[in-house]
Protein backbone atom coordinates (compact mmCIF):
# COMPACT_ATOMS: atom_id res chain seq x y z
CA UNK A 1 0.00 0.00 0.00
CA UNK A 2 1.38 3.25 -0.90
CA UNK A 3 0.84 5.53 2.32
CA UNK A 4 0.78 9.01 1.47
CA UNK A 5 2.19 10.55 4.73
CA UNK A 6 2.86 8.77 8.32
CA UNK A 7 2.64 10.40 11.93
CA UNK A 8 4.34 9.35 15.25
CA UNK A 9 2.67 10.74 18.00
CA UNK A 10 4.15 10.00 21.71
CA UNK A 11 3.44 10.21 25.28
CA UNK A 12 4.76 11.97 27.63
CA UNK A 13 4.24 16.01 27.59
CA UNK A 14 1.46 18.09 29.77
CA UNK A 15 -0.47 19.59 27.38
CA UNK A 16 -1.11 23.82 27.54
CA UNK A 17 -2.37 26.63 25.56
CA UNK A 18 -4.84 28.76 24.82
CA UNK A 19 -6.09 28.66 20.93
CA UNK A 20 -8.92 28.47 18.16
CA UNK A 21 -9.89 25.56 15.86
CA UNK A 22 -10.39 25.80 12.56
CA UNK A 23 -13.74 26.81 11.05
CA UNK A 24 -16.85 24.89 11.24
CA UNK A 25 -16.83 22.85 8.48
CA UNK A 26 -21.13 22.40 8.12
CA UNK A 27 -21.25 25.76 8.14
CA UNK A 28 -18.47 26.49 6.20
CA UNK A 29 -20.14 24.26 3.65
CA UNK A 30 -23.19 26.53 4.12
CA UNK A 31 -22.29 29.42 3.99
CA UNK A 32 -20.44 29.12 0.48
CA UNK A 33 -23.99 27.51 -0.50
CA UNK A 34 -26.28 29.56 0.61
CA UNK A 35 -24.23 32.92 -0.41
CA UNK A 36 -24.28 31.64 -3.60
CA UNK A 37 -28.23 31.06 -4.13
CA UNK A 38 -28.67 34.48 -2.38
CA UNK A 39 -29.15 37.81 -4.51
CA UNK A 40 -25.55 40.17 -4.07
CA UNK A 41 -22.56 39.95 -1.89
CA UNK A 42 -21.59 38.26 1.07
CA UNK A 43 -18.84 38.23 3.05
CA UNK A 44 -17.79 35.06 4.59
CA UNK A 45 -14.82 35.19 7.25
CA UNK A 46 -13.40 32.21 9.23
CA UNK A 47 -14.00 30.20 6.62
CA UNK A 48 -12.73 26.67 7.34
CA UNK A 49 -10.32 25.80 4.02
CA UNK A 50 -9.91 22.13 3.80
CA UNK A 51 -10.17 20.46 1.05
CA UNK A 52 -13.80 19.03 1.87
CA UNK A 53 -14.77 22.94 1.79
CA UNK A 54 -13.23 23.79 -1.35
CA UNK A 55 -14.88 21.13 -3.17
CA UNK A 56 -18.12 23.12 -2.76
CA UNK A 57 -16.31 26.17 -3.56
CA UNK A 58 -15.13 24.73 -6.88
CA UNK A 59 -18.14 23.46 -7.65
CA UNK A 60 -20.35 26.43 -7.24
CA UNK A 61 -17.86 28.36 -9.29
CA UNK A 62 -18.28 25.42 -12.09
CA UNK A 63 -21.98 26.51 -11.88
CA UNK A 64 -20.97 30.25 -12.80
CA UNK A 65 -20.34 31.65 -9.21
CA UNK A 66 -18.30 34.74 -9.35
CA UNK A 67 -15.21 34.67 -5.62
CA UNK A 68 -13.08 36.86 -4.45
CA UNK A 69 -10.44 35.40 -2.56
CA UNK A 70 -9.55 37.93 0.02
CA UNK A 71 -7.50 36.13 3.24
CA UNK A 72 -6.72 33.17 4.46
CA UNK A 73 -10.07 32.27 6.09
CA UNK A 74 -12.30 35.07 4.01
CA UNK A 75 -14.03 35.35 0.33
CA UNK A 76 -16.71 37.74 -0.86
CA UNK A 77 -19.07 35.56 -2.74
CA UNK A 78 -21.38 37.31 -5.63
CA UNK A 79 -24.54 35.83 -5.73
CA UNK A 80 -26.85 35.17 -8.24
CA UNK A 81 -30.10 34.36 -6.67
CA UNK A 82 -32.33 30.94 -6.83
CA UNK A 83 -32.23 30.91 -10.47
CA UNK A 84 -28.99 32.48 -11.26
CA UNK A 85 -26.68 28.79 -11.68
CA UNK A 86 -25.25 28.43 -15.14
CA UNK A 87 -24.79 24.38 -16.18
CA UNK A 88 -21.49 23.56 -15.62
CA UNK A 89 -18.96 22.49 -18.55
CA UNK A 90 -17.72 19.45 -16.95
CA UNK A 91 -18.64 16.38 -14.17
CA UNK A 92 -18.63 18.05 -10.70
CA UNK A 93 -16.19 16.45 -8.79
CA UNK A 94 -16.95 16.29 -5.02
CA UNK A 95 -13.91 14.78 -3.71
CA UNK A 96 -14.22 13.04 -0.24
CA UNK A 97 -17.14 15.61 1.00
CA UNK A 98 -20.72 13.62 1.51
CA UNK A 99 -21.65 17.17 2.72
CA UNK A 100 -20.96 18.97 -0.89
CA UNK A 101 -22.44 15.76 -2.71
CA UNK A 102 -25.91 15.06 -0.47
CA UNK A 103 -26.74 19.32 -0.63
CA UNK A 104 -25.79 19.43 -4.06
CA UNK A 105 -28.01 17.47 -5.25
CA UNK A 106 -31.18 19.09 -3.36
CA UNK A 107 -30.14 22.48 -5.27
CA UNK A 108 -29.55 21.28 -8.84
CA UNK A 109 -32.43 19.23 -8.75
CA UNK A 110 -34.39 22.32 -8.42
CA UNK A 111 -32.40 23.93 -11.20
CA UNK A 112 -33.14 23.52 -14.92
CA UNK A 113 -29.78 22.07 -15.66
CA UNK A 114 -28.43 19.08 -16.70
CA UNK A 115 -25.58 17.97 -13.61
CA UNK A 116 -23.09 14.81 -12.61
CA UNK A 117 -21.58 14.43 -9.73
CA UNK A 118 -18.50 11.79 -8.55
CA UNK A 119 -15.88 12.44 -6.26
CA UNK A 120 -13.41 9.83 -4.70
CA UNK A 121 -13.45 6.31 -4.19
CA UNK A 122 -14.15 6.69 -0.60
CA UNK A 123 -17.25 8.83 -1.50
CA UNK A 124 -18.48 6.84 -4.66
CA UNK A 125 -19.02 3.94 -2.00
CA UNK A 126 -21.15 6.00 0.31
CA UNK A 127 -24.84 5.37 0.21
CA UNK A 128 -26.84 8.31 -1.76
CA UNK A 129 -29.76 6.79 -2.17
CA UNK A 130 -31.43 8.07 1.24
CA UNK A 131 -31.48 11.96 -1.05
CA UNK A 132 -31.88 10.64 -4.65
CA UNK A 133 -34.94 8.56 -3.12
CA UNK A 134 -37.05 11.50 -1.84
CA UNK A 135 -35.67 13.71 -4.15
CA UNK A 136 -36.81 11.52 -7.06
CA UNK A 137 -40.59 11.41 -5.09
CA UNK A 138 -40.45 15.58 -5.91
CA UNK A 139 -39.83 14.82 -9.36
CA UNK A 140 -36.49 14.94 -9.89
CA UNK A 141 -34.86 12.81 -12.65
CA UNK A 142 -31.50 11.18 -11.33
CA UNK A 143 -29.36 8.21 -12.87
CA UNK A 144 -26.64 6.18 -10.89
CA UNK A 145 -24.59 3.55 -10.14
CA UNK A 146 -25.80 0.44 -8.52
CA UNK A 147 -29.39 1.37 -8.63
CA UNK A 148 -29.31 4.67 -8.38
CA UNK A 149 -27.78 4.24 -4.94
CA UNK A 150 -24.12 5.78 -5.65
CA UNK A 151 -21.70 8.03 -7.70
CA UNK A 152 -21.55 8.92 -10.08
CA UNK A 153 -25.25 10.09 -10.88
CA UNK A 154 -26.98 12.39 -13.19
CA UNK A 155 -29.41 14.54 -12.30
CA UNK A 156 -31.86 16.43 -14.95
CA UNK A 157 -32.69 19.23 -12.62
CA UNK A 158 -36.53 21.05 -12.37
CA UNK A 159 -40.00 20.42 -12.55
CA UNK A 160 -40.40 19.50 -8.91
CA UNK A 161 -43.30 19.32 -6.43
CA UNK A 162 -43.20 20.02 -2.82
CA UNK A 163 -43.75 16.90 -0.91
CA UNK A 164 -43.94 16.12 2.84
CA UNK A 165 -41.17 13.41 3.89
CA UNK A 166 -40.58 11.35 6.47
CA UNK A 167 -36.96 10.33 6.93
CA UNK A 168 -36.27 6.55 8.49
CA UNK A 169 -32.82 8.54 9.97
CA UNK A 170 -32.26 11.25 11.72
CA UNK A 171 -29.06 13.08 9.08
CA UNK A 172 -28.91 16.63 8.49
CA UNK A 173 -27.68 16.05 4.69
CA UNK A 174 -31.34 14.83 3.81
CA UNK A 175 -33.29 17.60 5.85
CA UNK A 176 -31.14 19.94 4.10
CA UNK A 177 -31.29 18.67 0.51
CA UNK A 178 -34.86 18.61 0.52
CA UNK A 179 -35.19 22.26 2.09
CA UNK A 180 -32.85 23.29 -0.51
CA UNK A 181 -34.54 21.66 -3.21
CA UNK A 182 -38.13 22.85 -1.55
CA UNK A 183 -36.97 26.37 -1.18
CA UNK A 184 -36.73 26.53 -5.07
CA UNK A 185 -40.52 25.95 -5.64
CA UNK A 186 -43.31 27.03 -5.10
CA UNK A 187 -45.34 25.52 -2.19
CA UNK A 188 -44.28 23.93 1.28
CA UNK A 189 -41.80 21.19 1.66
CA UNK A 190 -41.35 19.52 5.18
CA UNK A 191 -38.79 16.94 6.67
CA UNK A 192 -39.83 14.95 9.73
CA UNK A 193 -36.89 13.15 11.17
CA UNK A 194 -36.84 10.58 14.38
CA UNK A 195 -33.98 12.42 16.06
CA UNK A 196 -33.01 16.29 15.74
CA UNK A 197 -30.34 16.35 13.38
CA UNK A 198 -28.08 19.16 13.22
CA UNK A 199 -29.83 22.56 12.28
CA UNK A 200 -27.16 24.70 11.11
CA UNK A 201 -29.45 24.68 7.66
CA UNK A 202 -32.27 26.08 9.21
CA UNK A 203 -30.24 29.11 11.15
CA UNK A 204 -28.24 30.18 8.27
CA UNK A 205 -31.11 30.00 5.38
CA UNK A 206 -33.38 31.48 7.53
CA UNK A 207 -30.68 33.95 8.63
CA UNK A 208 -30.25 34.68 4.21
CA UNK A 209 -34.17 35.45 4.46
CA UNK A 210 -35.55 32.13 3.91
CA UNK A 211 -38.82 30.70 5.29
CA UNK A 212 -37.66 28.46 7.71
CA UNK A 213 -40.14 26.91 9.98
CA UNK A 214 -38.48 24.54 12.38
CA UNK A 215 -40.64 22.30 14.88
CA UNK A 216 -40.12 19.63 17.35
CA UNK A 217 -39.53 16.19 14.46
CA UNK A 218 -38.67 18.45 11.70
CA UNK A 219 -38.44 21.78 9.48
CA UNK A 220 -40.25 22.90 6.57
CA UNK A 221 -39.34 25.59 4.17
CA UNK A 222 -41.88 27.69 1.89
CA UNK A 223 -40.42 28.36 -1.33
CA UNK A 224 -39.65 31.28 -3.92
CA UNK A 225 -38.89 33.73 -0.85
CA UNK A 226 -35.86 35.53 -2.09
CA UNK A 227 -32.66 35.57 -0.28
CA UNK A 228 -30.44 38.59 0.45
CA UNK A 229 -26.46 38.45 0.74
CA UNK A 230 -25.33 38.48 4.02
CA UNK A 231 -21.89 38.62 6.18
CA UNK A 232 -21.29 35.38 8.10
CA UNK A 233 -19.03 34.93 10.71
CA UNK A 234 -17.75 30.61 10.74
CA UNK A 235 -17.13 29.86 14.66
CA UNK A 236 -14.74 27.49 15.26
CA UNK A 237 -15.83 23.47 14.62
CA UNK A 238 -16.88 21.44 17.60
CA UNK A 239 -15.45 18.03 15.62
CA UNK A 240 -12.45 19.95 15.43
CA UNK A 241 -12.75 20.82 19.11
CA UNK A 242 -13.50 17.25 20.04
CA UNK A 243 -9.61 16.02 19.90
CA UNK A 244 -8.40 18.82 22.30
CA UNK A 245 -11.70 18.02 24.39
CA UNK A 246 -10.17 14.66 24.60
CA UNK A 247 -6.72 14.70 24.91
CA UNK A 248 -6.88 17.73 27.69
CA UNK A 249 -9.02 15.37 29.53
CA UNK A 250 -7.06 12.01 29.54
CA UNK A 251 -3.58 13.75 29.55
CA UNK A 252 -2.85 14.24 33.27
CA UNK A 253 -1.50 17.53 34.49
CA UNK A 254 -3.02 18.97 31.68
CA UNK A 255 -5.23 22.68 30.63
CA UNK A 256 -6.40 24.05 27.47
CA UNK A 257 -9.04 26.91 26.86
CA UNK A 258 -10.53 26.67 23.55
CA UNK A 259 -11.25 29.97 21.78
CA UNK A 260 -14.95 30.99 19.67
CA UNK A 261 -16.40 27.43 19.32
CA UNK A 262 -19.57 26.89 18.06
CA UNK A 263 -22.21 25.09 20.72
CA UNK A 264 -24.73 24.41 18.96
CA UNK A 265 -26.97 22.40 21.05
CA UNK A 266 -27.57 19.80 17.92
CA UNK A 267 -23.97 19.80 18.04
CA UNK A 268 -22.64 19.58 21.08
CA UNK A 269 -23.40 15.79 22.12
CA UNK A 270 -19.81 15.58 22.59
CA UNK A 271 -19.78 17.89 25.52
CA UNK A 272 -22.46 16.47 27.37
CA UNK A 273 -21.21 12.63 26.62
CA UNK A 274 -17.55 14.02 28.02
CA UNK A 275 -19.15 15.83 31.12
CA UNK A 276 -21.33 12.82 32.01
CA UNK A 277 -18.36 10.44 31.80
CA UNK A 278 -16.60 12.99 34.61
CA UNK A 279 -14.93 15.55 32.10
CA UNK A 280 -14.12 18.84 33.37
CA UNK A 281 -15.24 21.27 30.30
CA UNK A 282 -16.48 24.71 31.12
CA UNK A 283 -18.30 26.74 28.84
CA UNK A 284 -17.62 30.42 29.38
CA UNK A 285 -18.18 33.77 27.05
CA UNK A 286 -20.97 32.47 25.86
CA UNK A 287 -22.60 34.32 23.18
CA UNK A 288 -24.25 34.26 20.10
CA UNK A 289 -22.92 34.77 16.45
CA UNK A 290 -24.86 35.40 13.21
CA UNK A 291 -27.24 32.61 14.37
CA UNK A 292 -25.25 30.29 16.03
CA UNK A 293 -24.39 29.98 19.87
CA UNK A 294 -20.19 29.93 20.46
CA UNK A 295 -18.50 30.17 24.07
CA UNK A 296 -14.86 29.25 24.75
CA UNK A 297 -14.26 25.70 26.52
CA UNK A 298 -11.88 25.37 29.18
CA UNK A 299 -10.94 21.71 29.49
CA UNK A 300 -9.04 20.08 32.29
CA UNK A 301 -7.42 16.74 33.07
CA UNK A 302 -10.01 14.54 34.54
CA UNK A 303 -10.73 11.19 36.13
CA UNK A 304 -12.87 9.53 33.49
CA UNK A 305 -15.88 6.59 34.03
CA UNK A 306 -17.34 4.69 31.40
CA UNK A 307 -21.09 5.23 30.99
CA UNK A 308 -24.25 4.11 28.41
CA UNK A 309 -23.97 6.36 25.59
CA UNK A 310 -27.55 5.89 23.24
CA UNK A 311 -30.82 7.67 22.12
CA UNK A 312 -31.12 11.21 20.69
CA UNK A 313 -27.53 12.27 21.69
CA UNK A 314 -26.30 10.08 19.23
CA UNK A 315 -27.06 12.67 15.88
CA UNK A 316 -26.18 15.17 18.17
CA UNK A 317 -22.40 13.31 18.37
CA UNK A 318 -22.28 11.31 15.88
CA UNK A 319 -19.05 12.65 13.81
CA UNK A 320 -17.34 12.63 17.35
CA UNK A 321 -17.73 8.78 18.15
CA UNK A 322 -13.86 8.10 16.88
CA UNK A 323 -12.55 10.24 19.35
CA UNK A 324 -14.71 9.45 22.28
CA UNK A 325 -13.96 5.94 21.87
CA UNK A 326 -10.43 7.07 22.74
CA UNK A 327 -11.96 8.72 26.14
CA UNK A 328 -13.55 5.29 26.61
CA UNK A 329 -10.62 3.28 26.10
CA UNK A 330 -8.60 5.53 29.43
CA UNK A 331 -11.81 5.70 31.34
CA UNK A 332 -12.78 3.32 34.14
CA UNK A 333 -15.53 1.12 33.85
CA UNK A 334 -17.40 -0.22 30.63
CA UNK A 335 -19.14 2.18 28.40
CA UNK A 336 -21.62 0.84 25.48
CA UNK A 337 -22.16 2.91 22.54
CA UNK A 338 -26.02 1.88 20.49
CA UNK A 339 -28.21 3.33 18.17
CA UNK A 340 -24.90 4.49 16.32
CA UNK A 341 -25.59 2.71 12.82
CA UNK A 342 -24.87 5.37 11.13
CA UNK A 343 -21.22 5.27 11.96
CA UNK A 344 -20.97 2.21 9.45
CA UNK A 345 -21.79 3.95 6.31
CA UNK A 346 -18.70 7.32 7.13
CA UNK A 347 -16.08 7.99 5.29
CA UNK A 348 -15.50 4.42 6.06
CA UNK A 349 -17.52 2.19 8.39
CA UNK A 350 -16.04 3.64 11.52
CA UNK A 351 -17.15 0.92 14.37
CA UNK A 352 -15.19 -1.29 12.33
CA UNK A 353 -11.87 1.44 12.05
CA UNK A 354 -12.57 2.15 15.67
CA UNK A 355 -12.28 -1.53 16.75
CA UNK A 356 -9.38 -2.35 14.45
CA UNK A 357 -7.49 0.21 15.62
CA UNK A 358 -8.08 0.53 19.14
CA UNK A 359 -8.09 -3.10 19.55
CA UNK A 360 -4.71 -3.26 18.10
CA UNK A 361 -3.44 -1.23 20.57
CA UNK A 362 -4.25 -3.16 23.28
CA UNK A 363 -8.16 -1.79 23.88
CA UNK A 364 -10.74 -4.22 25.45
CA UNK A 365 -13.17 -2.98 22.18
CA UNK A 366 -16.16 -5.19 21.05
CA UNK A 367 -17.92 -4.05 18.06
CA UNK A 368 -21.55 -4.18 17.48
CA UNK A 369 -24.22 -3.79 14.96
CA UNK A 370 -25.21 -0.29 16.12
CA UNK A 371 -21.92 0.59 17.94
CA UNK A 372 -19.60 -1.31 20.47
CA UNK A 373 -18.76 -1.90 23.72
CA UNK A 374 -15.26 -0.53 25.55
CA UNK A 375 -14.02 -1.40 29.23
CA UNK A 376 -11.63 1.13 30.12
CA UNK A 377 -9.01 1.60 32.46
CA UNK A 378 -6.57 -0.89 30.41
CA UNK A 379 -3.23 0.86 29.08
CA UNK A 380 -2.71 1.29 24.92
CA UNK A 381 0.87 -0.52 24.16
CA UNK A 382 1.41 1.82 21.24
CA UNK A 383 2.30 0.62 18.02
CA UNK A 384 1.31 1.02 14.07
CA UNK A 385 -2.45 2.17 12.83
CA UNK A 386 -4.30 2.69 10.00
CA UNK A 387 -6.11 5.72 9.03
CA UNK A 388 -8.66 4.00 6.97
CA UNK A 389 -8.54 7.37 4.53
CA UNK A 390 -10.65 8.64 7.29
CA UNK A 391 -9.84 12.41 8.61
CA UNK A 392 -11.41 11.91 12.49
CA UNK A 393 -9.81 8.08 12.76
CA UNK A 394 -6.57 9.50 12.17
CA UNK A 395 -6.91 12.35 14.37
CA UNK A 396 -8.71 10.36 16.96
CA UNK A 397 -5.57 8.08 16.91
CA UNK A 398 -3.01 10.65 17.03
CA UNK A 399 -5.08 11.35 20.48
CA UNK A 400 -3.98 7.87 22.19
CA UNK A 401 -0.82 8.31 20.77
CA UNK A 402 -0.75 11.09 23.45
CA UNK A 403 -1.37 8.56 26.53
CA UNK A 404 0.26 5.28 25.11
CA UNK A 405 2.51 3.34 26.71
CA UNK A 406 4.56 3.55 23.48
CA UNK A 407 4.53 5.76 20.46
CA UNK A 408 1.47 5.51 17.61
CA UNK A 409 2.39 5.60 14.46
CA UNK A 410 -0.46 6.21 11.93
CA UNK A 411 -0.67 5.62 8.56
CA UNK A 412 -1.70 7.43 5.60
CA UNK A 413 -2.75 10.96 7.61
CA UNK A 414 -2.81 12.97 4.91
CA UNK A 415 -6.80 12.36 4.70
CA UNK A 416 -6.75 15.25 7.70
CA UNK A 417 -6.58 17.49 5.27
CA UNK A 418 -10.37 17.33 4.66
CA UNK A 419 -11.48 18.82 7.90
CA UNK A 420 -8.49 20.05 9.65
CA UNK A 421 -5.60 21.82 8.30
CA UNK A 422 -2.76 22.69 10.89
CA UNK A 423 -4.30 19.81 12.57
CA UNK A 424 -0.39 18.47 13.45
CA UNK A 425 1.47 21.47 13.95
CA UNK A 426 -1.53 22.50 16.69
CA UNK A 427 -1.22 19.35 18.56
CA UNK A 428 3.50 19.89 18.81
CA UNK A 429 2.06 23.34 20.14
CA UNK A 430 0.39 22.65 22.82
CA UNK A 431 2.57 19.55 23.77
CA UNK A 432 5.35 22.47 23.91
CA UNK A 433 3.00 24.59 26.15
């Protein structure tokens, strides 16, 4: 196997600092979206710029979107309104982003246009048919692979009808494809879901002008209301958070404050999972930002105990499972993890990463259909892992690389490119205080 890049992450250093996280990378997604669909400029700062990120950006400019690239983490995006999209010359390639790929597809099948979409082969595996399925049911035409189920696909854009759906799973990338495909039309679209899923969707079009109508199982969206350019502000990502969250917990001795990170509440599973296994997180400054609630976190070391993780904080945690399988792993006790299916059909089918790597570490790790079980309290040995091509296994590994009795080295890391650039130079920072 050709690995791309390796990392060798050790124990032994007290971890300190005081810092931000990149951007959010949902709302980063978003914002680039949404700006585009609206009518004049936005400005979007603290923009998150991995590569998952710029495949949206890339692909809205394919569809005639006019960016100025002003900073490091800012672009001024022209709009062209709801029917403003020109058909782009070539296949839209979506790289390794299900984010890009799922939303994508919601706004060009309202468009008139004639659209394909791939991306890698980690993301022409992923299941699509849970948005071509309901989007088909508003009239959308769409051709794929294996049934229509995968990329690449076609999609033959307009003609829709609003319809009322109700989603078998609770995932924000369906709500918000059929919102964005609803919001093109005339009529009312709703999305009932089991679980809240995250509603970053919901704040930020409704924030562009939208009408958003969000409820207790769901959202609906009336469309043809006209959206106006706007300035967003992109807190800093909670899944990026969720390493430092960890490894200032389980590293003894150690203290990090985390600077402007969004808190969403359909977000922040993670924090409430962490402080109900015995984490010491504070959330102070707490305030609210174009929409979105963000407060600084002050972790600390902590004494850890395994608990039953399950139910509707699972969508509310759900990219953060890799990582707080590592808490698991140094915390006393057993702690189950159900209702987590989801995690099988990720970049790659993480309960199945998580086990293979943790369990080759020396982890007491079971897997099961909807998540595994963990019994703490045993020490990693160190020794070689595999990424998987997944950004948050990698990261989550570089994490008991911190608390090993030996060195981790991972393989193939480059993947952490996708969500979380600087991701390796931020964690020798704060190991050199």
């Amino acid at each position: 196997m050709n690995h791309i890049e390796t990392r060798i992450v050790g124990p032994g250093k007290v971890l300190r600092g005081e810092f931000v996280v990149p951007g959010d990378k949902s709302i980063s997604h978003r914002s680039i979206m949404f700006a585009s669909l609206a009518e004049g400029k936005s400005r979007i700062s603290g923009l998150l710029r991995g590569e998952d990120c710029l495949s949206t950006l890339q692909a809205f400019q394919s569809l005639g979107i006019e960016v100025e690239d002003r900073a490091a983490d800012e672009l001024i995006i022209h709009g062209r309104g709801l029917d403003g999209l020109c058909e782009a010359g070539d296949v839209i390639d979506c790289g390794n982003s299900g984010t890009t790929m799922r939303l994508m597809s919601g706004i060009l099948a309202g468009q008139p246009l004639f659209s394909v979409l791939t991306g890698d082969r980690y993301l022409r595996n992923r299941p699509m048919a849970r948005v071509i399925e309901p989007l088909t049911s508003m009239g959308a035409t769409i051709h794929g692979r294996s049934n229509h189920s995968k990329a690449p696909f076609a999609i033959c854009g307009g003609g829709l009808q609003p319809i009322q759906y109700h989603s078998p799973i609770a995932s924000a990338q369906v709500k918000s494809a059929l919102l964005l495909a609803g919001m093109q039309i005339e009529g009312t679209t709703t999305v009932f879901e089991p679980h809240l899923s995250r509603d970053h969707s919901e704040r930020m079009l409704r924030y562009f002008g939208a009408d958003i109508n969000s409820f207790k199982g769901g959202a609906s969206v009336t469309g043809r209301v006209r959206l106006t350019g706007r300035d967003v502000v992109v807190p800093g990502d909670i899944s990026s958070a969720a390493f430092f969250l960890v490894a200032g917990l389980i590293v003894p001795g150690s203290e990090l404050l985390l600077q402007n990170v969004g808190v969403n509440p359909t977000r922040s599973g993670v924090i409430d999972i962490l402080q109900q296994m015995g984490g010491s997180i504070k959330l102070l400054n707490e305030r609210e930002v174009c929409g979105e609630p963000v407060a600084d976190l002050l972790v600390k070391s902590s004494d850890l105990h395994g608990i039953a993780i399950g139910g509707e904080v699972i969508p509310r945690a759900i990219d953060e499972f890799p990582v707080i399988s590592v808490a698991a792993a140094f915390a006393d006790g057993e702690t189950t993890i159900n209702d987590a299916k989801e995690l099988r059909v990720k970049e790659t089918d993480r309960i199945a990463a998580i086990c293979d790597c943790l369990g080759g570490l020396g982890a007491a790790i079971e897997p099961r259909a909807d998540g595994m079980k963990i019994v703490g309290g045993r020490p990693l040995a160190g020794g070689q892992v595999k990424s998987f091509g997944d950004h948050r296994i990698a990261m989550s590994m570089a994490v008991a690389g911190l608390v090993a009795q030996e060195s981790v080295e991972i393989l193939d890391t480059s993947c952490t490119e996708t969500s979380f650039p600087g991701f390796w130079d931020l964690l020798n920072m704060i190991q050199a205080g």
